[in-house]
PDB file of N, CA and C in Angstrom:
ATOM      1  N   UNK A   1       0.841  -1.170   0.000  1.00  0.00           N
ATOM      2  CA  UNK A   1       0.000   0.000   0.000  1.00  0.00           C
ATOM      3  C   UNK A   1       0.888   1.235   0.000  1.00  0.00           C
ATOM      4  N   UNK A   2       0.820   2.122  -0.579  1.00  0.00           N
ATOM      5  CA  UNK A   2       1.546   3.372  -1.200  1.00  0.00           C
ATOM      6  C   UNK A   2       0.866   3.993   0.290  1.00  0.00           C
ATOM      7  N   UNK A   3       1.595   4.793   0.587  1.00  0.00           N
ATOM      8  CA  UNK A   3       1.501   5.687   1.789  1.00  0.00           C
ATOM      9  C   UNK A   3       1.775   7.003   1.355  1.00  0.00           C
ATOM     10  N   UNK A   4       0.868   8.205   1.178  1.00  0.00           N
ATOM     11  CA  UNK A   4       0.611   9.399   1.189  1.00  0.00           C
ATOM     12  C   UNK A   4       1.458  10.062   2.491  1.00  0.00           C
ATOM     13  N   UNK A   5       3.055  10.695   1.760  1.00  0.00           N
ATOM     14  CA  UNK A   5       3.795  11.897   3.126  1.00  0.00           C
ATOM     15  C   UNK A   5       2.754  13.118   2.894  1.00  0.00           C
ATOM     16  N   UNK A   6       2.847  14.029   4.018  1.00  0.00           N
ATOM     17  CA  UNK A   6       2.966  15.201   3.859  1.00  0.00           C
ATOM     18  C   UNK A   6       3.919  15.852   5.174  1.00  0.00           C
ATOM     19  N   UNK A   7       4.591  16.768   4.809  1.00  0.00           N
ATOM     20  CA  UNK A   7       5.452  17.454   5.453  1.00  0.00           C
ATOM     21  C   UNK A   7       4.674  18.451   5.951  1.00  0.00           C
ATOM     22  N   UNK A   8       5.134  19.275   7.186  1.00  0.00           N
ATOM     23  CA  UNK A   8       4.516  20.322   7.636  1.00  0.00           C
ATOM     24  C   UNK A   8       4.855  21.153   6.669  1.00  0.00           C
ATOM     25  N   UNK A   9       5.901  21.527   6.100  1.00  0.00           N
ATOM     26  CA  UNK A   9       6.048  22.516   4.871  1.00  0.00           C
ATOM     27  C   UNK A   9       5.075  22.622   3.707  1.00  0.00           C
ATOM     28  N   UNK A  10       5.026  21.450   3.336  1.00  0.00           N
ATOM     29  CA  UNK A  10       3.525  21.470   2.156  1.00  0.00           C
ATOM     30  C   UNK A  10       2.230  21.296   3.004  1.00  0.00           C
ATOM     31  N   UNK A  11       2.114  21.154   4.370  1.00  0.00           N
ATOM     32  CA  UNK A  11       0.738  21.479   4.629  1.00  0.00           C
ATOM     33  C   UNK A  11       0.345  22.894   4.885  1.00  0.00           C
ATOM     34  N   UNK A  12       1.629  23.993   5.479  1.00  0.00           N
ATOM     35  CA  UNK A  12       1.550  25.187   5.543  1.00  0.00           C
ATOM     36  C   UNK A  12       0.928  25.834   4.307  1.00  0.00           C
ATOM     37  N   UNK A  13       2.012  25.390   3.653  1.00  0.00           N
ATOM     38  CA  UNK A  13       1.968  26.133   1.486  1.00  0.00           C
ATOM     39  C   UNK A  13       0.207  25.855   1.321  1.00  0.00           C
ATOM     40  N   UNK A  14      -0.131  24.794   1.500  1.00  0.00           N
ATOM     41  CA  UNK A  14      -1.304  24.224   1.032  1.00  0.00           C
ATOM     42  C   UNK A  14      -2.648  24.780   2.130  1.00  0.00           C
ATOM     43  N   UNK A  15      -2.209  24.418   2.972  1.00  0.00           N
ATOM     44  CA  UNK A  15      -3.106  25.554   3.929  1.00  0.00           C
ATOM     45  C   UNK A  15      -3.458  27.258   3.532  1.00  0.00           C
ATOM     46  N   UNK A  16      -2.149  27.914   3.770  1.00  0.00           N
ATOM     47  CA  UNK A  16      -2.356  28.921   3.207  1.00  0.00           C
ATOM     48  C   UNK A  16      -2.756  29.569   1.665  1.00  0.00           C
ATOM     49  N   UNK A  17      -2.335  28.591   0.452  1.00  0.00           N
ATOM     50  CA  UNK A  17      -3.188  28.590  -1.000  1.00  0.00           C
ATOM     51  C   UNK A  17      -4.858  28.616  -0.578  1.00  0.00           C
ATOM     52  N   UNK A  18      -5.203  27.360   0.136  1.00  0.00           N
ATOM     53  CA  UNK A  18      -6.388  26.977   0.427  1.00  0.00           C
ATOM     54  C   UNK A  18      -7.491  28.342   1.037  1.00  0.00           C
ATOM     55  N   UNK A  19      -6.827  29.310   1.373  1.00  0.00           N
ATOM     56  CA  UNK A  19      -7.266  30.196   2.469  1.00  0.00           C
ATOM     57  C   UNK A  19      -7.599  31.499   1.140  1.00  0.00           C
ATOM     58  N   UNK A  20      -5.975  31.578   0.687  1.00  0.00           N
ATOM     59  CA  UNK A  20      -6.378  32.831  -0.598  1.00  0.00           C
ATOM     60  C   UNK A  20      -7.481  32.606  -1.621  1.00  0.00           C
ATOM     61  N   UNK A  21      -7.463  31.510  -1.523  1.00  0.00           N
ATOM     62  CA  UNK A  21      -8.429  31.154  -2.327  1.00  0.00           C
ATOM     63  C   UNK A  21      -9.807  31.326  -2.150  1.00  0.00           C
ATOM     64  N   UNK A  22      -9.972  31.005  -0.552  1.00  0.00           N
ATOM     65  CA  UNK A  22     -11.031  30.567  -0.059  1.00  0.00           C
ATOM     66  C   UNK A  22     -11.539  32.374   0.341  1.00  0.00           C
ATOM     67  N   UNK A  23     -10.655  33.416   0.541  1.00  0.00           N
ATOM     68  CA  UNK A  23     -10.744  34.228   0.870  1.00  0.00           C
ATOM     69  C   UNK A  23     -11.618  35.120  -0.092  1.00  0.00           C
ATOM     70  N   UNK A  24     -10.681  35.205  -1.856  1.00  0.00           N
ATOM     71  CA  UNK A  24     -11.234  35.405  -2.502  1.00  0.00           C
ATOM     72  C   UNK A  24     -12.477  35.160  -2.904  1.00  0.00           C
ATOM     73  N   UNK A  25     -12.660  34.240  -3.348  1.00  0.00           N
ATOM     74  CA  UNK A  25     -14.361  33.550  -3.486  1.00  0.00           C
ATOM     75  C   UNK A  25     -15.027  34.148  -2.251  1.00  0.00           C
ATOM     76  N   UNK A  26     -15.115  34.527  -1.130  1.00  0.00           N
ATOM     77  CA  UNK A  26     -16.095  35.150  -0.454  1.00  0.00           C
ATOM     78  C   UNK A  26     -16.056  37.111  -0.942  1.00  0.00           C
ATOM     79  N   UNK A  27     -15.026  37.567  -1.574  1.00  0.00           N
ATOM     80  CA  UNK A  27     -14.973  38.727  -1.707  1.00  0.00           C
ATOM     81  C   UNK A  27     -15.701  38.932  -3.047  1.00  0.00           C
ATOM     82  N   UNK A  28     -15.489  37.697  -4.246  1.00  0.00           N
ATOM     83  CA  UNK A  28     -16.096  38.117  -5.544  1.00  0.00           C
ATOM     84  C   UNK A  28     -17.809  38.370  -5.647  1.00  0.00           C
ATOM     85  N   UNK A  29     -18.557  38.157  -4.409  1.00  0.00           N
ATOM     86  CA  UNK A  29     -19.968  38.568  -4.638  1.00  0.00           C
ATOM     87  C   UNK A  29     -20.111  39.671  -4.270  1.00  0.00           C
ATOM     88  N   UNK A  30     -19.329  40.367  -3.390  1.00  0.00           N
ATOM     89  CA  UNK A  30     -19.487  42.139  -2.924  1.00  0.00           C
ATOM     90  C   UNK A  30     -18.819  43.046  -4.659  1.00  0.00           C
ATOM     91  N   UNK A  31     -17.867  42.475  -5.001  1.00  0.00           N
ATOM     92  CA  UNK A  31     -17.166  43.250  -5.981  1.00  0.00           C
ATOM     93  C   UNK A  31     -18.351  43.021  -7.444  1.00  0.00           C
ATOM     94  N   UNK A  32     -19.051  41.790  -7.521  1.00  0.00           N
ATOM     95  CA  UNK A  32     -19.505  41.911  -8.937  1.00  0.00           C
ATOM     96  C   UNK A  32     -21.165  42.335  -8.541  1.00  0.00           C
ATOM     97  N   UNK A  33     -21.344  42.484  -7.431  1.00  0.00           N
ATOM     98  CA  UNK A  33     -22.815  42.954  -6.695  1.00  0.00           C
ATOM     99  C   UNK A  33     -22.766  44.610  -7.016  1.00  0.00           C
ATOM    100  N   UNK A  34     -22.129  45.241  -6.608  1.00  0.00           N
ATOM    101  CA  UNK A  34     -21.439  46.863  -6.783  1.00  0.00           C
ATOM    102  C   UNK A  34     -21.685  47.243  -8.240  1.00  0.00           C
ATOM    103  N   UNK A  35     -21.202  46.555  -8.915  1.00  0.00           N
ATOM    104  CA  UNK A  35     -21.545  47.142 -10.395  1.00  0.00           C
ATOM    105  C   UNK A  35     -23.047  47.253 -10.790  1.00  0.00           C
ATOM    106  N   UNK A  36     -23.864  46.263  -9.718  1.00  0.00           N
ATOM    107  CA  UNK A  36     -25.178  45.946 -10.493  1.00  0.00           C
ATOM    108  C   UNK A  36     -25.656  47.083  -9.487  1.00  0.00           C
ATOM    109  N   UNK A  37     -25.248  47.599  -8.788  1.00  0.00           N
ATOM    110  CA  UNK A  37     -26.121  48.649  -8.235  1.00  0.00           C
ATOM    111  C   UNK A  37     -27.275  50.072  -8.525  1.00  0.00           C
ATOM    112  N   UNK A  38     -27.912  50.306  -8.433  1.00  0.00           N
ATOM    113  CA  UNK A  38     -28.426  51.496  -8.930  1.00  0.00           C
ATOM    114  C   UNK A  38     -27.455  52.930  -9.020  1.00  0.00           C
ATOM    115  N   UNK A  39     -27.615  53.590  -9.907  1.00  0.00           N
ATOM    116  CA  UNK A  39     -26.905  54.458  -9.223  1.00  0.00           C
ATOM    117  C   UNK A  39     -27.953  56.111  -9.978  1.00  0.00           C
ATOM    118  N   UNK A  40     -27.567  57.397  -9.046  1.00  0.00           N
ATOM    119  CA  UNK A  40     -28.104  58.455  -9.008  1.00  0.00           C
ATOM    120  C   UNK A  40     -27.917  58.818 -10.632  1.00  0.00           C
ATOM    121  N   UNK A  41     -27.935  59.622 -11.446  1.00  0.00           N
ATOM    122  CA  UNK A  41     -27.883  60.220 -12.904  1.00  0.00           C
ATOM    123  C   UNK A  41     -28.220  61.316 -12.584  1.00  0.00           C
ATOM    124  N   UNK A  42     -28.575  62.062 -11.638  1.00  0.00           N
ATOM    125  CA  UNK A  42     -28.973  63.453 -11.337  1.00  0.00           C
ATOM    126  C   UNK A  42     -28.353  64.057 -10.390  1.00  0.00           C
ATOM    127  N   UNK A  43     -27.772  63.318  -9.522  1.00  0.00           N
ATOM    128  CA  UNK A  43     -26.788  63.540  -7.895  1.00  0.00           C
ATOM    129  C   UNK A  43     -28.529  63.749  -7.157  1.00  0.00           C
ATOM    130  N   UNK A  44     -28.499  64.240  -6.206  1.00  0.00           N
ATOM    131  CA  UNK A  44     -29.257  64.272  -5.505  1.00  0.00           C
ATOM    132  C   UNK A  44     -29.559  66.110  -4.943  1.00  0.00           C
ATOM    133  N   UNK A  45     -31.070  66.470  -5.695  1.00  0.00           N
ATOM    134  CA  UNK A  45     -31.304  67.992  -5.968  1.00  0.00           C
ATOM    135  C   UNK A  45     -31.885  68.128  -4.878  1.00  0.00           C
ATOM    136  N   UNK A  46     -32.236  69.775  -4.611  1.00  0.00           N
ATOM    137  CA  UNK A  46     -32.951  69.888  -3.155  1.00  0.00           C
ATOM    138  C   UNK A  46     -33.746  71.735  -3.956  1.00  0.00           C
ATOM    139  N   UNK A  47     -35.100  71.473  -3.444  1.00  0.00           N
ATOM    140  CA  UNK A  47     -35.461  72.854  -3.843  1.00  0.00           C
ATOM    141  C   UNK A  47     -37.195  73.597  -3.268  1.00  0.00           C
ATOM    142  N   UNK A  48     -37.415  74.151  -2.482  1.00  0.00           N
ATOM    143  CA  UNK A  48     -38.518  75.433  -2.514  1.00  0.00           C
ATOM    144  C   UNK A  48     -38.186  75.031  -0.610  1.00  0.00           C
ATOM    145  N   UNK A  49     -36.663  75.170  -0.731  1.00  0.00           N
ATOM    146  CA  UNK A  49     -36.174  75.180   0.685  1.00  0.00           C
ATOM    147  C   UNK A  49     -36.820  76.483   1.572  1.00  0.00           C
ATOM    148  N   UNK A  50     -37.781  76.181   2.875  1.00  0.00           N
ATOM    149  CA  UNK A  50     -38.239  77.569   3.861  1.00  0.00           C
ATOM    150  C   UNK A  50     -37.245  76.861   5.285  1.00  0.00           C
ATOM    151  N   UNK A  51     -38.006  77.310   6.265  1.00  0.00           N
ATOM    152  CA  UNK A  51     -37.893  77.281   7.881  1.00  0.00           C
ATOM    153  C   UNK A  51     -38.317  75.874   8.147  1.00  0.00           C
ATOM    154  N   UNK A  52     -39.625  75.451   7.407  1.00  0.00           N
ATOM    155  CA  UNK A  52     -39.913  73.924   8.200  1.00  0.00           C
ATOM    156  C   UNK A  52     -40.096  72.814   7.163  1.00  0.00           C
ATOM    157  N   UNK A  53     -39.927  73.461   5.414  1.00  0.00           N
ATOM    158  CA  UNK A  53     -39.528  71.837   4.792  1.00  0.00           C
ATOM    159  C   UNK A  53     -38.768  72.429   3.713  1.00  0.00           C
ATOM    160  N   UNK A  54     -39.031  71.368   2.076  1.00  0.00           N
ATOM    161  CA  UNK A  54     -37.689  71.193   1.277  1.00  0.00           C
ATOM    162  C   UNK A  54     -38.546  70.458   0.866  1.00  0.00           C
ATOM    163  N   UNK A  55     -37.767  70.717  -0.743  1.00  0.00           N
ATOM    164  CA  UNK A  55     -38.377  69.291  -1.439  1.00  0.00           C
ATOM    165  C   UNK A  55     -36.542  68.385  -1.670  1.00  0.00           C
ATOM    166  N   UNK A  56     -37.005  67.318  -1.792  1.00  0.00           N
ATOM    167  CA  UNK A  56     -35.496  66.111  -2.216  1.00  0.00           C
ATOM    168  C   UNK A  56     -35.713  65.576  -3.470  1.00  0.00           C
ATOM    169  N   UNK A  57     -34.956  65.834  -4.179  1.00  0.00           N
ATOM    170  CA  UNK A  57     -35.194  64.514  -5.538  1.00  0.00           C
ATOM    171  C   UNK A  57     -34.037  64.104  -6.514  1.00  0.00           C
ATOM    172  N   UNK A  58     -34.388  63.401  -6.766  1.00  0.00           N
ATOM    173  CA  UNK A  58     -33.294  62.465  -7.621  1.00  0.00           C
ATOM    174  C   UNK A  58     -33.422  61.196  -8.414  1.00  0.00           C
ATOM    175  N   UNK A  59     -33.020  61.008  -9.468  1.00  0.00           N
ATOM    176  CA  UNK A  59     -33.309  59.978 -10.528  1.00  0.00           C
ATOM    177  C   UNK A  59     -32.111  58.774 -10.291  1.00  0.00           C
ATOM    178  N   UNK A  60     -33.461  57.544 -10.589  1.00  0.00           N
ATOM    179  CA  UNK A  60     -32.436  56.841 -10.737  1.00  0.00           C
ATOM    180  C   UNK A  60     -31.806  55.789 -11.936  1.00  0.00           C
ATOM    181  N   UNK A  61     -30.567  55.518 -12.605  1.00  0.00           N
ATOM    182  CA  UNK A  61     -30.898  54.430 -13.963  1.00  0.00           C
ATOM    183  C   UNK A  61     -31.763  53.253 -14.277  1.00  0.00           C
ATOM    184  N   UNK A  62     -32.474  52.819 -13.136  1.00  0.00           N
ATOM    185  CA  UNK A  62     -32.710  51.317 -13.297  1.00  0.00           C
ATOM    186  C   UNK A  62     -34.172  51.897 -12.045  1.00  0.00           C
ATOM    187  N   UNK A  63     -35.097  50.696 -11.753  1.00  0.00           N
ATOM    188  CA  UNK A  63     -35.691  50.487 -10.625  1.00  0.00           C
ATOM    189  C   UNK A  63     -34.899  50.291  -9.340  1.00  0.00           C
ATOM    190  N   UNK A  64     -35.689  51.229  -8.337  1.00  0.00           N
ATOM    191  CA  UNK A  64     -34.938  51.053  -7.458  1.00  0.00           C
ATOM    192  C   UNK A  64     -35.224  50.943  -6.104  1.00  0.00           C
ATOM    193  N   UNK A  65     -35.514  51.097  -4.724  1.00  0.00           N
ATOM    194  CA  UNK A  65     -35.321  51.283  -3.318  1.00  0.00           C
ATOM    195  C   UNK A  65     -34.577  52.664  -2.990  1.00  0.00           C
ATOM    196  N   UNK A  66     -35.070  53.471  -2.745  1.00  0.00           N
ATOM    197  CA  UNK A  66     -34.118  55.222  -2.367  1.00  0.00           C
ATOM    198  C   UNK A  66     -34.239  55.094  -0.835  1.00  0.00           C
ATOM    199  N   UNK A  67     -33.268  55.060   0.098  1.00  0.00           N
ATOM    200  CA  UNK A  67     -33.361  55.324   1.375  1.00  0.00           C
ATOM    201  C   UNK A  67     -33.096  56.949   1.604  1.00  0.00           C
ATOM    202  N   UNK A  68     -33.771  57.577   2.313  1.00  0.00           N
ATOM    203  CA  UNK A  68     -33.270  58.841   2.843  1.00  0.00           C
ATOM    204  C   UNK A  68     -33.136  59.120   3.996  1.00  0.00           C
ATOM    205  N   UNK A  69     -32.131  60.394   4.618  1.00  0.00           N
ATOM    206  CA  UNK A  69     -31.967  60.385   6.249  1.00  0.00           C
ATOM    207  C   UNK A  69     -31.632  62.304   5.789  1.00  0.00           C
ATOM    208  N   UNK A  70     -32.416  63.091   6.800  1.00  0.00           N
ATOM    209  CA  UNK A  70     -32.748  64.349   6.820  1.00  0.00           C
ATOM    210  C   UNK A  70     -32.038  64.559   7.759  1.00  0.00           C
ATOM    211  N   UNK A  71     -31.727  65.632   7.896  1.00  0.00           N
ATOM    212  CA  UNK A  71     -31.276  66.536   9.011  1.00  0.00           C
ATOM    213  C   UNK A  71     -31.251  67.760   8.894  1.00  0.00           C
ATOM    214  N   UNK A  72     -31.407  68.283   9.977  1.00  0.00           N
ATOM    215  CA  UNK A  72     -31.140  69.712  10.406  1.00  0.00           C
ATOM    216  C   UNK A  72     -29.603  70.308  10.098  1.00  0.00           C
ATOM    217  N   UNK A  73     -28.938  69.599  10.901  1.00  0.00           N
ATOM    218  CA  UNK A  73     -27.476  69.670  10.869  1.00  0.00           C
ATOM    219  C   UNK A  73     -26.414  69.093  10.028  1.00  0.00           C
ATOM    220  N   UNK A  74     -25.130  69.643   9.758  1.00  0.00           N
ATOM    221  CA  UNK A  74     -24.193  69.406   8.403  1.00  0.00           C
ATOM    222  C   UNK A  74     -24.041  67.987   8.729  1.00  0.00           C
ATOM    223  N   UNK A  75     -23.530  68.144   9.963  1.00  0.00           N
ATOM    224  CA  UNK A  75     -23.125  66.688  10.887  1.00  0.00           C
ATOM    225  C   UNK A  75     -24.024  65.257  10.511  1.00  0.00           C
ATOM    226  N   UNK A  76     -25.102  66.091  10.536  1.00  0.00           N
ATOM    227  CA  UNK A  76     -26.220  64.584  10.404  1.00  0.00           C
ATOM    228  C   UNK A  76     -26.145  63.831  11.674  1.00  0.00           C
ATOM    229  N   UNK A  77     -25.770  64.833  13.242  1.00  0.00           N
ATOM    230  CA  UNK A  77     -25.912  64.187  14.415  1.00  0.00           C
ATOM    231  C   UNK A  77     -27.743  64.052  14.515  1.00  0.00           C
ATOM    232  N   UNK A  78     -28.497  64.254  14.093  1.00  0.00           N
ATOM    233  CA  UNK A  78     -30.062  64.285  14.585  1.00  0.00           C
ATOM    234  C   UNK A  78     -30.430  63.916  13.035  1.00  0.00           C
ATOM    235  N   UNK A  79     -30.075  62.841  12.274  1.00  0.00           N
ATOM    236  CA  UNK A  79     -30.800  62.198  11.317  1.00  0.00           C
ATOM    237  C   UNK A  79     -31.514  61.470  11.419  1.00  0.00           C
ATOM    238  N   UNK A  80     -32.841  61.971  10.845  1.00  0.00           N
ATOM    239  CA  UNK A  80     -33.535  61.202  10.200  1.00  0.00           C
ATOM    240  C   UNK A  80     -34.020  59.973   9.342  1.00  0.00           C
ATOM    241  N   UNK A  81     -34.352  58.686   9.438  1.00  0.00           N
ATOM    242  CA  UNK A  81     -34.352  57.808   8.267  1.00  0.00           C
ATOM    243  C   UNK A  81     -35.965  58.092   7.980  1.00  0.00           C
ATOM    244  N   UNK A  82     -36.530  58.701   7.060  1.00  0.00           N
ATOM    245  CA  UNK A  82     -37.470  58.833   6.036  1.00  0.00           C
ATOM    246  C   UNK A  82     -38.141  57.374   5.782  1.00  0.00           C
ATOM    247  N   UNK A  83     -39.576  57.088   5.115  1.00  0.00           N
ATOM    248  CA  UNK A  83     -39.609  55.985   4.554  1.00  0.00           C
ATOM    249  C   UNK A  83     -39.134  55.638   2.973  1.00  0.00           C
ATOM    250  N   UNK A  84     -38.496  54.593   2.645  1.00  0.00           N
ATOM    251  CA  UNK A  84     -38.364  54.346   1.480  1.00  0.00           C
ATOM    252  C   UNK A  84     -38.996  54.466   0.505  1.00  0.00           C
ATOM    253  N   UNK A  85     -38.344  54.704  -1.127  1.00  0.00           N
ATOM    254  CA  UNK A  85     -39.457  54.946  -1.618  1.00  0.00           C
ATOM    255  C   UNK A  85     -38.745  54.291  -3.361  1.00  0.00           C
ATOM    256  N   UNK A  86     -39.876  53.823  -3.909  1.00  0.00           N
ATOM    257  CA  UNK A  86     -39.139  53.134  -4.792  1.00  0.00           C
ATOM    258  C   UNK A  86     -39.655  53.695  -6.156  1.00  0.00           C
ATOM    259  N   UNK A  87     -38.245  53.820  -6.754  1.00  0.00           N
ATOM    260  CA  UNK A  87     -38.817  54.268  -8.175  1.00  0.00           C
ATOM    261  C   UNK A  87     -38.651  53.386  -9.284  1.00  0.00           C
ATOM    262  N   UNK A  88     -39.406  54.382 -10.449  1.00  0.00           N
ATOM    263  CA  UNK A  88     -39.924  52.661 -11.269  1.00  0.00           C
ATOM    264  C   UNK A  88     -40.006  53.516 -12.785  1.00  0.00           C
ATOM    265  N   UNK A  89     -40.166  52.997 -14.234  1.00  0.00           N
ATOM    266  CA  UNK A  89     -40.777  53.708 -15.099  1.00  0.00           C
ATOM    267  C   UNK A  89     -41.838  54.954 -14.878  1.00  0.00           C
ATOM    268  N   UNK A  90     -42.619  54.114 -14.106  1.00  0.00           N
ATOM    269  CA  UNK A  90     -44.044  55.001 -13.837  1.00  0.00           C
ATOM    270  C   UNK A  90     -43.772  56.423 -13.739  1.00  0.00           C
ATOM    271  N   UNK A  91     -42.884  56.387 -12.704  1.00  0.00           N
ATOM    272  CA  UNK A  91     -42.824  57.696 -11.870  1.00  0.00           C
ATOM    273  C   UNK A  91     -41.200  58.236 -12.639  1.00  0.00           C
ATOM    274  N   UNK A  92     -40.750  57.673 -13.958  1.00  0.00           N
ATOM    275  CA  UNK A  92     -39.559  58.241 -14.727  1.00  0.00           C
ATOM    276  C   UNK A  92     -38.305  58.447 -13.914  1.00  0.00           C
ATOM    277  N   UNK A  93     -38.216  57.029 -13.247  1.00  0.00           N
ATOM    278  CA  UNK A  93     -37.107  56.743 -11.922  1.00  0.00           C
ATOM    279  C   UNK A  93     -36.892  58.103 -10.886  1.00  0.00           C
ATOM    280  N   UNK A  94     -37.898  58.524 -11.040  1.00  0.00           N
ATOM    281  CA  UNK A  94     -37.594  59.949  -9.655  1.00  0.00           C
ATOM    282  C   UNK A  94     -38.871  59.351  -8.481  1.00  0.00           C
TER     283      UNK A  94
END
């Protein structure tokens, strides 16, 4: 019967291949997810700004989910999360 060595040296090498590898493959669904993302085509406009509101708007390429968070302050220490709101053809992604 043939007997299979391994040295601690090729289990290190092989361990650690095993890992880059293994590392990668968990990173390639964040990196090819990112591209499929929505993204703004307008940046994000603001207008008939007074004392107690504002309008917000913004387009998006594709259908989408828009989260928003308001504030008073530059900081965005007292933000707001808004309800979501999803745009579609209908509404000409705004």
């Amino acid at each position: 019967m043939n007997k299979l060595s391994l040295t601690r040296r090729a289990f290190v090498t092989s361990a650690s291949a095993f890992g880059l590898v293994g590392a990668s493959g968990l990173a390639l669904p964040y990196y090819s997810r990112a591209s499929q993302r929505p993204a703004f085509t307008h940046g994000v406009q603001s207008g008939d700004v007074d004392a107690t509101s504002g309008m917000v708007w913004t387009r998006t390429d594709r259908p989408a989910r828009v989260m928003y968070e308001v504030s008073t302050t530059e900081s965005f220490a007292d933000a707001t999360r808004l309800a979501p709101l999803d745009t579609s053809p209908a509404s000409d992604y705004t």
